[in-house]
N, C-alpha and C. Protein backbone atom coordinates (compact mmCIF):
# COMPACT_ATOMS: atom_id res chain seq x y z
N UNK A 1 14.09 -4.62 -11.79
CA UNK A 1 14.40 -5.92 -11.21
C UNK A 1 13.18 -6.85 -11.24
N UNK A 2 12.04 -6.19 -10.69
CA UNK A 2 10.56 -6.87 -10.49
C UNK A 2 10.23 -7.35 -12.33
N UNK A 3 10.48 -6.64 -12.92
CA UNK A 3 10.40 -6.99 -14.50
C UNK A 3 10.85 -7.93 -14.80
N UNK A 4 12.34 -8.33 -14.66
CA UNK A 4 13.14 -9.33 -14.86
C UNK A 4 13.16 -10.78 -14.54
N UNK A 5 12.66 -10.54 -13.41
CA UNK A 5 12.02 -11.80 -12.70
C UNK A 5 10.74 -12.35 -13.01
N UNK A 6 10.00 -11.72 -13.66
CA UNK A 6 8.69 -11.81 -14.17
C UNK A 6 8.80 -12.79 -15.73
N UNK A 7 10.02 -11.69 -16.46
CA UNK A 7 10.10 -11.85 -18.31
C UNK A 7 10.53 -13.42 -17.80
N UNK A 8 11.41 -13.58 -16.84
CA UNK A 8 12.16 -15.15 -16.85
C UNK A 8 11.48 -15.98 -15.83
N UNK A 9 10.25 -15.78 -15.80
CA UNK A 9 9.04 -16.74 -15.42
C UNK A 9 9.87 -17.23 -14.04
N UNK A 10 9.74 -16.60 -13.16
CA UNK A 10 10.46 -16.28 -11.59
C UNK A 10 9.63 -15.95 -10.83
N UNK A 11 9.10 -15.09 -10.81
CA UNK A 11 8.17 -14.42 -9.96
C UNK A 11 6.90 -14.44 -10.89
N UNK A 12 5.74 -15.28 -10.18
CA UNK A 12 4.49 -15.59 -10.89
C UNK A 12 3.57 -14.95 -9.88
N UNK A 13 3.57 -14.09 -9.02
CA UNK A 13 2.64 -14.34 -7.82
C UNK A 13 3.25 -12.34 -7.10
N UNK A 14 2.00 -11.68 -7.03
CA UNK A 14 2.06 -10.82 -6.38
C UNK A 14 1.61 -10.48 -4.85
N UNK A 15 1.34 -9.26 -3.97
CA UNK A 15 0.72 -9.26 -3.47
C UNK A 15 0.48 -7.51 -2.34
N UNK A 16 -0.85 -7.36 -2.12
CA UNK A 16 -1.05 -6.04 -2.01
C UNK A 16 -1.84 -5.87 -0.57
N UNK A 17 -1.56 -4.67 -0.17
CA UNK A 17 -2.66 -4.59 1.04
C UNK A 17 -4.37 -4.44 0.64
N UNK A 18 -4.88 -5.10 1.02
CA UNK A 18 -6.56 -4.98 0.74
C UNK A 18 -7.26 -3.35 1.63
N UNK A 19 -6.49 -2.94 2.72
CA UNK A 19 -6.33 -1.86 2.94
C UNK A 19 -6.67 -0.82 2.38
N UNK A 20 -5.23 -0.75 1.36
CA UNK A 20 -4.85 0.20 0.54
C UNK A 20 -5.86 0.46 -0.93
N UNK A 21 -6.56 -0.85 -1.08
CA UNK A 21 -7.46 -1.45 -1.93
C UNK A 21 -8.96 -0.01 -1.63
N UNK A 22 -9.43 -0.72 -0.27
CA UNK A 22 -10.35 0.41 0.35
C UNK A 22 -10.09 1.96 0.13
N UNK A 23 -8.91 1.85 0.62
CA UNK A 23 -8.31 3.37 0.99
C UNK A 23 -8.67 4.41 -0.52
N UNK A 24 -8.19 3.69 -1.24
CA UNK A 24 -7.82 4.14 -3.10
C UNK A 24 -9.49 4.27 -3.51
N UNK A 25 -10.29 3.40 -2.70
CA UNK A 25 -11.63 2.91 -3.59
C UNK A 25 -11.36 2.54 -4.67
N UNK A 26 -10.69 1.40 -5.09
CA UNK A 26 -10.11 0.90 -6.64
C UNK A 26 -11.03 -0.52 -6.81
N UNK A 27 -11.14 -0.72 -7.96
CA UNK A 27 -12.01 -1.87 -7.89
C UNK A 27 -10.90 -2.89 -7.91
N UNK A 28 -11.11 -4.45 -7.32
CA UNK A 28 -10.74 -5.42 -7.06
C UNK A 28 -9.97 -6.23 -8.05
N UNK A 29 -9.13 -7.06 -7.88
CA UNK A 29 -8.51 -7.46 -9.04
C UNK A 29 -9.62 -8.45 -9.16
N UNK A 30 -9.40 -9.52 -10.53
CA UNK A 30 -10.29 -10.53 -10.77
C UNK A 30 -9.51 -11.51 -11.33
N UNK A 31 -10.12 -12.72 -11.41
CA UNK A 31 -9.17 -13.74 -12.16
C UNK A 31 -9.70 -13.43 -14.01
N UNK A 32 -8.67 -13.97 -14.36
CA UNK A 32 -8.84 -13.06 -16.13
C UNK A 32 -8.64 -11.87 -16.08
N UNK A 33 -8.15 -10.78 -15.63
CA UNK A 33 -7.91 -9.60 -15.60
C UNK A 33 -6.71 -9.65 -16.53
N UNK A 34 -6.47 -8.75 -17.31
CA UNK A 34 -5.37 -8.85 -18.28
C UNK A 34 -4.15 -7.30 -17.86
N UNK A 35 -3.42 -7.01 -17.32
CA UNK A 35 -2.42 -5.89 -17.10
C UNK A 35 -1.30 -5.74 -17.76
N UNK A 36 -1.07 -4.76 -18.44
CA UNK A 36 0.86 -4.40 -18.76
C UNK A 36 1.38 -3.64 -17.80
N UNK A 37 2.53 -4.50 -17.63
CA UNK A 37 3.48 -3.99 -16.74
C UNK A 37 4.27 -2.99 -17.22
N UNK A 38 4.36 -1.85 -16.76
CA UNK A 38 5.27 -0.42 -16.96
C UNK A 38 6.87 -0.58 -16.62
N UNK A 39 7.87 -0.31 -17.56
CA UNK A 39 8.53 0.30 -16.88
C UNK A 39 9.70 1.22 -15.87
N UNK A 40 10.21 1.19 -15.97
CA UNK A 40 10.69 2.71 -14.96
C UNK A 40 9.58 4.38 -15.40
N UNK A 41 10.46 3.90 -16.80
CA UNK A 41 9.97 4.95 -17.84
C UNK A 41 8.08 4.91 -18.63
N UNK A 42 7.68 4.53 -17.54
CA UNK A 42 5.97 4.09 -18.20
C UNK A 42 6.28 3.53 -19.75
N UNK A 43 7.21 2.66 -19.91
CA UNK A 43 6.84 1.99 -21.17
C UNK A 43 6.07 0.54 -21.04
N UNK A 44 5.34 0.17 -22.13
CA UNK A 44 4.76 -1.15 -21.62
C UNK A 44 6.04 -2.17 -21.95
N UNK A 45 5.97 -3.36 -21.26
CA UNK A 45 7.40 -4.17 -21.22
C UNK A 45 6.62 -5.46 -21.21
N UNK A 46 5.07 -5.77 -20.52
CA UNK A 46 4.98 -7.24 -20.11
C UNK A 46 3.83 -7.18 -20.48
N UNK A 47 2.85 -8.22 -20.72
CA UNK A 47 1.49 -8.28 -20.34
C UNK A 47 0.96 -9.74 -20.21
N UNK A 48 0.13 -9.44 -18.47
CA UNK A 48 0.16 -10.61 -18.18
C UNK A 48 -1.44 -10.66 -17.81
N UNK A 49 -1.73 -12.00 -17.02
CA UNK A 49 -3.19 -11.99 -17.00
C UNK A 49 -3.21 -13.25 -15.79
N UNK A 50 -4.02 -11.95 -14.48
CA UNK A 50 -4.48 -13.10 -13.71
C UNK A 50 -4.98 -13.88 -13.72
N UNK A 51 -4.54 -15.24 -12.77
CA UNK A 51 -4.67 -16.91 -12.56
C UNK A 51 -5.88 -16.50 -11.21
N UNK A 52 -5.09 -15.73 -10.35
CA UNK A 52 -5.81 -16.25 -9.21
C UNK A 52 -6.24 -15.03 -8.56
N UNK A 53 -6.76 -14.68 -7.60
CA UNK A 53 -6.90 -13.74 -6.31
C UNK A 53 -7.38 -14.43 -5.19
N UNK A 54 -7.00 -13.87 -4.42
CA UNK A 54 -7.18 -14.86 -3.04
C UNK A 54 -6.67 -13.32 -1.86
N UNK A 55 -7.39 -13.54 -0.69
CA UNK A 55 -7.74 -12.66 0.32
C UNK A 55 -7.08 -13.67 1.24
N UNK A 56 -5.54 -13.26 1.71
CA UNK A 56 -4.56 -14.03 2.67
C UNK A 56 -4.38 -13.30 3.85
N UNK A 57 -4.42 -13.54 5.03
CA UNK A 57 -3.89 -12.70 6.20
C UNK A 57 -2.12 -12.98 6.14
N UNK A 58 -1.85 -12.01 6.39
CA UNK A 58 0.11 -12.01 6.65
C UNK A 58 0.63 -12.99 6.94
N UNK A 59 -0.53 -13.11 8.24
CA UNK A 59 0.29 -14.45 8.92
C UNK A 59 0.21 -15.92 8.38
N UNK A 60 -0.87 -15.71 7.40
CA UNK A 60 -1.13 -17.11 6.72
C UNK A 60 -0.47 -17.08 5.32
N UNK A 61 0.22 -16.36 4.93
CA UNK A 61 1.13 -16.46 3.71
C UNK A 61 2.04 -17.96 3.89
N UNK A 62 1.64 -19.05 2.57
CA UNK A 62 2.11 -20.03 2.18
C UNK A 62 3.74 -19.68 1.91
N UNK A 63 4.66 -20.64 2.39
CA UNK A 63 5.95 -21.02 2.00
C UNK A 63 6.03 -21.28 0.35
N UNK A 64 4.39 -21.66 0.11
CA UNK A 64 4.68 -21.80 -2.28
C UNK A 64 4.20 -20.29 -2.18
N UNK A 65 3.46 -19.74 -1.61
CA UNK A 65 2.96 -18.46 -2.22
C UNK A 65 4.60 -16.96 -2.02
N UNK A 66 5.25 -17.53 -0.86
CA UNK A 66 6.91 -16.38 -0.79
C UNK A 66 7.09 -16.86 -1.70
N UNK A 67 7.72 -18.27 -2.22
CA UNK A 67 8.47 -18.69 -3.30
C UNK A 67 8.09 -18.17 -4.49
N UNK A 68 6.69 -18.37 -5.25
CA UNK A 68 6.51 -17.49 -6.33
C UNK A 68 6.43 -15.97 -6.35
N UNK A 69 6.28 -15.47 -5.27
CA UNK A 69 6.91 -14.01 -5.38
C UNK A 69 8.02 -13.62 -5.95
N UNK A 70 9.02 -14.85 -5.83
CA UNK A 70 10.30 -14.61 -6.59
C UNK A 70 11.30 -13.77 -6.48
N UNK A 71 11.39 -13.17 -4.91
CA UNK A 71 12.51 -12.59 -4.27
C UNK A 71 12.98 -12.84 -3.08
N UNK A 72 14.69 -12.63 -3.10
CA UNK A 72 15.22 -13.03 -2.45
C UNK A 72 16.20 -14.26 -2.63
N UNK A 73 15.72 -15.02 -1.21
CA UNK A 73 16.46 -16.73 -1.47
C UNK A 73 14.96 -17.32 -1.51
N UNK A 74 13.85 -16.99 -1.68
CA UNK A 74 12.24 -17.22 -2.24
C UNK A 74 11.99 -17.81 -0.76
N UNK A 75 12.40 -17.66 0.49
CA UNK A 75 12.03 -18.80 1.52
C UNK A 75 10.54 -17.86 2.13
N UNK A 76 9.68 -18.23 2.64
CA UNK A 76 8.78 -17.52 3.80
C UNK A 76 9.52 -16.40 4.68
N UNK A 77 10.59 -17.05 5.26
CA UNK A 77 11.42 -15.80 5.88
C UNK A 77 11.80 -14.20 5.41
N UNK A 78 12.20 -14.68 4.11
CA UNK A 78 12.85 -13.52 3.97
C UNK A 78 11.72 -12.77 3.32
N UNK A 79 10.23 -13.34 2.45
CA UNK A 79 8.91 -12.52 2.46
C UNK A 79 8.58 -12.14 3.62
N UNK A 80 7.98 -12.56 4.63
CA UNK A 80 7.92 -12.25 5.85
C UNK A 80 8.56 -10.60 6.46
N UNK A 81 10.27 -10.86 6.19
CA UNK A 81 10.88 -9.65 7.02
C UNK A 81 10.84 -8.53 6.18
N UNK A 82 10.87 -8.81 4.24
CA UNK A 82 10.79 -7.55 3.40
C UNK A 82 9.29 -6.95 3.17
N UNK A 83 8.29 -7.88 3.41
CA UNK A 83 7.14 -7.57 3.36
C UNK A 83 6.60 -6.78 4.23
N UNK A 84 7.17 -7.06 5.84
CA UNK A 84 6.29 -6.38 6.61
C UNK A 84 6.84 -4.74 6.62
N UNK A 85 8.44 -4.34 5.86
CA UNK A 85 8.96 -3.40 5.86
C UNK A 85 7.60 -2.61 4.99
N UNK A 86 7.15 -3.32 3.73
CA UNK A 86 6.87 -2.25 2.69
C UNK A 86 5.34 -2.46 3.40
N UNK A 87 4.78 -2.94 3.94
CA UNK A 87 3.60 -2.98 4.66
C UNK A 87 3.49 -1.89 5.68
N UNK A 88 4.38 -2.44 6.41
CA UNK A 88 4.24 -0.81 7.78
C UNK A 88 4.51 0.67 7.08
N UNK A 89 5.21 0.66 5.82
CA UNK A 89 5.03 2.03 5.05
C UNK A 89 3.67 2.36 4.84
N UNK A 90 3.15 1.48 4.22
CA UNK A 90 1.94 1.23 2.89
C UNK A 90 0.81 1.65 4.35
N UNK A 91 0.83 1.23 5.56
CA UNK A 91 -0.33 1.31 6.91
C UNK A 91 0.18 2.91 7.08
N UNK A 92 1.31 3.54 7.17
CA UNK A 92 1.53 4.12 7.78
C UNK A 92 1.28 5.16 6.33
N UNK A 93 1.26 5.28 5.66
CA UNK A 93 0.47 6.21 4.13
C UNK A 93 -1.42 6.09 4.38
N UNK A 94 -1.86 5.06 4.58
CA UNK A 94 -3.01 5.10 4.57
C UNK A 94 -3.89 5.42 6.36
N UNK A 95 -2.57 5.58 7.09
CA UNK A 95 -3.42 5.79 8.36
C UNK A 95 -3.64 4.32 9.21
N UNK A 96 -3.48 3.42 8.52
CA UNK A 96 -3.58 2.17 9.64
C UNK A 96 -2.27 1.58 10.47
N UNK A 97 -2.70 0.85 11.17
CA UNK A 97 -1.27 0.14 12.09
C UNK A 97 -1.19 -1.72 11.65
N UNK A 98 0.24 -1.65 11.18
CA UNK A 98 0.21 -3.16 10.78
C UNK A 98 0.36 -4.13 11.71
N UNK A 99 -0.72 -5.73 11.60
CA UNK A 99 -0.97 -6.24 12.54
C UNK A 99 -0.73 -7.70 11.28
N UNK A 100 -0.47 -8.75 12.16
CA UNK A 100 -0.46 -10.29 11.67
C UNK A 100 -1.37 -10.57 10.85
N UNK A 101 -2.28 -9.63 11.26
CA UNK A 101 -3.91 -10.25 10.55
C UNK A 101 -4.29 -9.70 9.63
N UNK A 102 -3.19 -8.36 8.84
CA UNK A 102 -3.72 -7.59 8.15
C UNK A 102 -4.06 -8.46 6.89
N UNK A 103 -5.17 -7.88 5.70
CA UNK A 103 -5.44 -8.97 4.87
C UNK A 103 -4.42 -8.35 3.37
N UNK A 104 -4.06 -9.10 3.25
CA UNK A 104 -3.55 -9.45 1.80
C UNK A 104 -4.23 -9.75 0.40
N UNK A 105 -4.40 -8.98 -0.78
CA UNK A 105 -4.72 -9.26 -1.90
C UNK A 105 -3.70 -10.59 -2.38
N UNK A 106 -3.68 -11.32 -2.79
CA UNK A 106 -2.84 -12.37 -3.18
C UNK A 106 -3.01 -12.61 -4.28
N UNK A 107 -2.25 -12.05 -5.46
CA UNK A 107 -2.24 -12.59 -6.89
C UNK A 107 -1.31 -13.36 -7.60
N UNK A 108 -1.80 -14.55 -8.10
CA UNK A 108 -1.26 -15.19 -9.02
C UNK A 108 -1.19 -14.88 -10.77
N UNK A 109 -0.59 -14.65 -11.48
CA UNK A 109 -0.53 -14.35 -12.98
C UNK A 109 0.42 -15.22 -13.73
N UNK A 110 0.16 -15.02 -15.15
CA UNK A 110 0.86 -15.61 -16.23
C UNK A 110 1.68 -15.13 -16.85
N UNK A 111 2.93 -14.75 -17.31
CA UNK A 111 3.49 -13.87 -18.58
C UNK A 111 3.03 -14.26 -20.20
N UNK A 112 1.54 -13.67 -20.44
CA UNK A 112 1.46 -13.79 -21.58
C UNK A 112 2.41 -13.37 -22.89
N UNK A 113 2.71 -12.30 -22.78
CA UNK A 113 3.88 -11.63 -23.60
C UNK A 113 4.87 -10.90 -23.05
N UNK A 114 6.13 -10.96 -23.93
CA UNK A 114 6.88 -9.88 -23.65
C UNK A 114 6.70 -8.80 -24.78
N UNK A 115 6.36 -7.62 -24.60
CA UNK A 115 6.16 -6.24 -25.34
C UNK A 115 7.93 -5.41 -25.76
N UNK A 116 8.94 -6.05 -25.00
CA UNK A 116 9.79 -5.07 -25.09
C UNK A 116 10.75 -5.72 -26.39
């Protein structure tokens, strides 16, 4: 689904716990970072290349930044109520408790190609 919305330039804009970032010890995304998207079956399908990164608290998630996430009816609301679901998982895997303030990786990207 997350694919689909991506290939038809829908969803431009990701976003991750900075948390989970620590937790992993993974290095940071960057702007120019280039990624292929996998997938079900680890095939490559997309490849795109970050615009932006930006360090957002929950509670400060932009009404343009739900909308380019590109799910749902795209409003703040309905990011808001599906987000904090896969968030209190994502705290509750790494040992933390989710709070308003937790910080957010915030990525923006491009669909350079479609691979499939």
């Amino acid at each position: 689904m997350l694919i689909s919305l991506i290939a038809a330039n829908i969803k431009r804009a990701t976003c991750s716990l900075l948390w989970s970032w620590e937790f992993e010890d993974e290095r940071m995304l960057q702007e120019g970072d280039i990624e292929i998207a996998l997938d079900f079956c680890d095939n490559p399908v997309l490849l795109l290349r970050t615009t932006r990164v930006e360090i957002v608290s929950f509670e400060k998630i932009s009404r343009e930044f739900a909308a380019a996430e590109g799910e749902g009816d795209l409003s703040l609301e309905f990011w808001r109520a599906e987000h904090w679901k896969f968030f209190d998982r994502e705290c509750q895997r790494i040992g933390r408790q989710p709070v308003a303030s937790m910080p957010l990786v915030c990525e923006t990207f491009d669909l350079m190609a479609d691979l499939g």
